[in-house]
C-alpha atoms as a PDB file:
ATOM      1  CA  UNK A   1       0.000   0.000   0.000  1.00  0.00           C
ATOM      2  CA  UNK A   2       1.249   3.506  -1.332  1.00  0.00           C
ATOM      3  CA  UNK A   3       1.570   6.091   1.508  1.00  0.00           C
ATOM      4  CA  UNK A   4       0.740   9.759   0.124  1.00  0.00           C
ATOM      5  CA  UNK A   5       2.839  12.516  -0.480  1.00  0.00           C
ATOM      6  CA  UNK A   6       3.026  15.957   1.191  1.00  0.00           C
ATOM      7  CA  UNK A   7       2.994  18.982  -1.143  1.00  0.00           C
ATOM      8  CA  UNK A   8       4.218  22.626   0.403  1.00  0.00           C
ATOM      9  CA  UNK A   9       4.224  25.526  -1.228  1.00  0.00           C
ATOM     10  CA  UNK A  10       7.204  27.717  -0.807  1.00  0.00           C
ATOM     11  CA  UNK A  11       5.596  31.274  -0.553  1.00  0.00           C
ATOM     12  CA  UNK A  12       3.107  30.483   2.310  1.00  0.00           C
ATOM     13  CA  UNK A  13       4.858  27.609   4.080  1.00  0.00           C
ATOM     14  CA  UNK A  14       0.966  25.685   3.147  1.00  0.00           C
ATOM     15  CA  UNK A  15       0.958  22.499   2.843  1.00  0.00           C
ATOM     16  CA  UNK A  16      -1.437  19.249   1.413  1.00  0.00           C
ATOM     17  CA  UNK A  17      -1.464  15.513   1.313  1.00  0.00           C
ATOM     18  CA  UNK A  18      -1.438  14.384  -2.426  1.00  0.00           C
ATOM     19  CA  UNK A  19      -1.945  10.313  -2.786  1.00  0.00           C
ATOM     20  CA  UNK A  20      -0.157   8.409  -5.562  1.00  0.00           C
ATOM     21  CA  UNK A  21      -1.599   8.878  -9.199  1.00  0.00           C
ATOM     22  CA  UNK A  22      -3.471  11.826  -7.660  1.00  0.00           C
ATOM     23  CA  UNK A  23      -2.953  15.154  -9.630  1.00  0.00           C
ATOM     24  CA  UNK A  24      -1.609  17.849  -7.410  1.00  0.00           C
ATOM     25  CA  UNK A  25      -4.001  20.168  -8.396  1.00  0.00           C
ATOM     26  CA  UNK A  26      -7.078  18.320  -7.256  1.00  0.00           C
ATOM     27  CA  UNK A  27      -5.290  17.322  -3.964  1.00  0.00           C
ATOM     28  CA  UNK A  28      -5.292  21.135  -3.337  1.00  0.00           C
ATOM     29  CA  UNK A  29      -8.446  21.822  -4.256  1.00  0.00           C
ATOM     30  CA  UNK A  30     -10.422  19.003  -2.203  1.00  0.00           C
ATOM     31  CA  UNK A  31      -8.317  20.300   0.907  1.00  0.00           C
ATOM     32  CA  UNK A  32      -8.778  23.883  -0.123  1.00  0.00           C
ATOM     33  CA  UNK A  33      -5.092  24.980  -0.740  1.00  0.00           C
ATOM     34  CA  UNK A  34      -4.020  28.314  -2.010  1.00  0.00           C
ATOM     35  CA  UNK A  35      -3.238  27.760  -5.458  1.00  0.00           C
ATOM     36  CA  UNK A  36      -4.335  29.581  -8.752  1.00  0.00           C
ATOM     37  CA  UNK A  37      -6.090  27.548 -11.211  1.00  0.00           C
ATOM     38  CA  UNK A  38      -8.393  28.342 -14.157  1.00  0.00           C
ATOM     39  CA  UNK A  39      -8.985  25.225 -16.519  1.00  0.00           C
ATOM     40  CA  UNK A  40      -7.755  22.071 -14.751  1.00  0.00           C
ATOM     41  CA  UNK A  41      -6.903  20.580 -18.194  1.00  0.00           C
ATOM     42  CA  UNK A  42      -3.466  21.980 -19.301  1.00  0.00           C
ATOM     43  CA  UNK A  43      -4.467  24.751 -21.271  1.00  0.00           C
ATOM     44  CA  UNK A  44      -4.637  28.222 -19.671  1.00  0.00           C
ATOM     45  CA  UNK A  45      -1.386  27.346 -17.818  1.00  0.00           C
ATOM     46  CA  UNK A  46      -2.454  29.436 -14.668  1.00  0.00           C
ATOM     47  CA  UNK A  47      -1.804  26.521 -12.484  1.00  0.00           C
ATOM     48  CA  UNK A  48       1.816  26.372 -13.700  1.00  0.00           C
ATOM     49  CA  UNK A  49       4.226  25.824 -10.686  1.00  0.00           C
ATOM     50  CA  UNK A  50       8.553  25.803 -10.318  1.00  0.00           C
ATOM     51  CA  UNK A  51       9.479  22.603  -8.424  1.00  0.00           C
ATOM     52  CA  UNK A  52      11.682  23.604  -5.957  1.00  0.00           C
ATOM     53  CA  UNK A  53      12.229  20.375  -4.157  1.00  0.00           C
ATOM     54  CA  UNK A  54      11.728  16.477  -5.073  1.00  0.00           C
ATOM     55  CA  UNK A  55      10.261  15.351  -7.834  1.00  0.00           C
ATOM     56  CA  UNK A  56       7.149  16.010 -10.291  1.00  0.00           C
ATOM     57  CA  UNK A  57       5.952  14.146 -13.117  1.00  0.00           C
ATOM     58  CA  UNK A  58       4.004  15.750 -15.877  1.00  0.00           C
ATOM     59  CA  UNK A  59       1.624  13.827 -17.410  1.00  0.00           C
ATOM     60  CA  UNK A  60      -0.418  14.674 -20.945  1.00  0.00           C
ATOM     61  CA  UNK A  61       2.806  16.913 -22.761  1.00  0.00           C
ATOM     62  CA  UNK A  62       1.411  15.897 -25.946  1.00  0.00           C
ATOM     63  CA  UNK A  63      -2.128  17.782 -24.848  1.00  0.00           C
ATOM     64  CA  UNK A  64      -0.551  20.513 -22.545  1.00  0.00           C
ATOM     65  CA  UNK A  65       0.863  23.754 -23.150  1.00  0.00           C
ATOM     66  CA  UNK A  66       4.182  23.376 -21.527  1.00  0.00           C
ATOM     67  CA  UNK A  67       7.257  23.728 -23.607  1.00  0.00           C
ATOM     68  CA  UNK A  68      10.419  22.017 -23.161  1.00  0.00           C
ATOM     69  CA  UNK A  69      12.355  24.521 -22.211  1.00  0.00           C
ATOM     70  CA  UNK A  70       9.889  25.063 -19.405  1.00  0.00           C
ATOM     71  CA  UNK A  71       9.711  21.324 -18.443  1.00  0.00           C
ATOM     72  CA  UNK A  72      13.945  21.557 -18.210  1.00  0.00           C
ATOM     73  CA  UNK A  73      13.658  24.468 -15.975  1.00  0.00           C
ATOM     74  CA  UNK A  74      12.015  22.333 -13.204  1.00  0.00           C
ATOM     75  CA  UNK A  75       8.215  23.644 -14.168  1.00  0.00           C
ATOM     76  CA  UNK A  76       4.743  22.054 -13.887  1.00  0.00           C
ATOM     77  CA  UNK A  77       1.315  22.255 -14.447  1.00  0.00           C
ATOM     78  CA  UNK A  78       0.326  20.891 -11.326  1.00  0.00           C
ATOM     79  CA  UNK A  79      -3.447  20.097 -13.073  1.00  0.00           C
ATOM     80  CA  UNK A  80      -1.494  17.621 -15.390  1.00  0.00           C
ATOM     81  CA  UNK A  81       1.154  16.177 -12.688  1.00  0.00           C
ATOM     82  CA  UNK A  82       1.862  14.008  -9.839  1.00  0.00           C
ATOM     83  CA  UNK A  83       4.416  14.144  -7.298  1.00  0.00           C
ATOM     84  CA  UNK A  84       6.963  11.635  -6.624  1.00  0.00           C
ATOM     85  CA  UNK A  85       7.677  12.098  -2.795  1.00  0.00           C
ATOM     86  CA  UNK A  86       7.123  14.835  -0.971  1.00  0.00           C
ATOM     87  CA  UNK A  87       7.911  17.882  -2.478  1.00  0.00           C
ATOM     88  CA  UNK A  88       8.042  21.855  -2.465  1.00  0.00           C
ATOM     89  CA  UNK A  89       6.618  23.774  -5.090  1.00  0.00           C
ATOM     90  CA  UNK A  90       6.110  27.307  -6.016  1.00  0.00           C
ATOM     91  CA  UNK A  91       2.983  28.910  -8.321  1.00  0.00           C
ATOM     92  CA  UNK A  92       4.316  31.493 -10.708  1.00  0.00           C
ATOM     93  CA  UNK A  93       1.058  33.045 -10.505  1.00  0.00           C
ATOM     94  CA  UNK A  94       0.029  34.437  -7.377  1.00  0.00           C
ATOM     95  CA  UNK A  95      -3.472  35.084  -5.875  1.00  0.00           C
ATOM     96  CA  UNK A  96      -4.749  38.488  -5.114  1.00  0.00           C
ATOM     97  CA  UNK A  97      -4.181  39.841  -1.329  1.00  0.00           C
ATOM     98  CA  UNK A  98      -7.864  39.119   0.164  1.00  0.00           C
ATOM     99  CA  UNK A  99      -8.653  42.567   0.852  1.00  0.00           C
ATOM    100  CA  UNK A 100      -9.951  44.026   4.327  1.00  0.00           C
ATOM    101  CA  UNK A 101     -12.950  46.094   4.889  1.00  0.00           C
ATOM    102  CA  UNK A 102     -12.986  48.516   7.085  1.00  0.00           C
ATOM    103  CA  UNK A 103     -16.074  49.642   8.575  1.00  0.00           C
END
């Protein structure tokens, strides 16, 4: 039996259990994680992520919109990948600031 994998993102210290053959992105959605996404499908690349530490596979190249040169410079998109191990990753694209009203 295949333990899962914990997923942190650098900026926020966050962090999310991913299980094997699970795409990161839906790990982080079901447990509500901070991270931008728009399609889930590998085409509006807003999910797309620098591995800092361990490994991630990308999955789908052929139907994603991730270039090589991208893919060699240690980037996902986490909607398309799985992690190998725990790992550390960091969105290029950040979320807004929630904003505070003041009354």
């Amino acid at each position: 039996m295949s333990s899962n994998n914990r997923v942190t993102i650098q900026a926020t210290g966050e962090s999310f259990e991913v299980a094997p053959r699970e795409f990161i992105l839906d790990a982080a959605i079901k447990q509500q994680a901070s991270i931008p996404y728009s399609c889930r499908n590998g085409t509006c690349r807003t999910c797309i992520s620098t591995v800092v530490e361990g490994t991630v596979e990308q999955h789908d190249i052929e139907d994603c919109l991730i270039s090589p040169s991208e893919l060699a410079a240690g980037q996902r998109l986490i909607c398309l990948a799985t992690a190998s191990g725990d790992v550390v990753i960091e969105p290029l694209r950040k979320l807004p600031k929630k904003q505070v009203v003041q009354s």
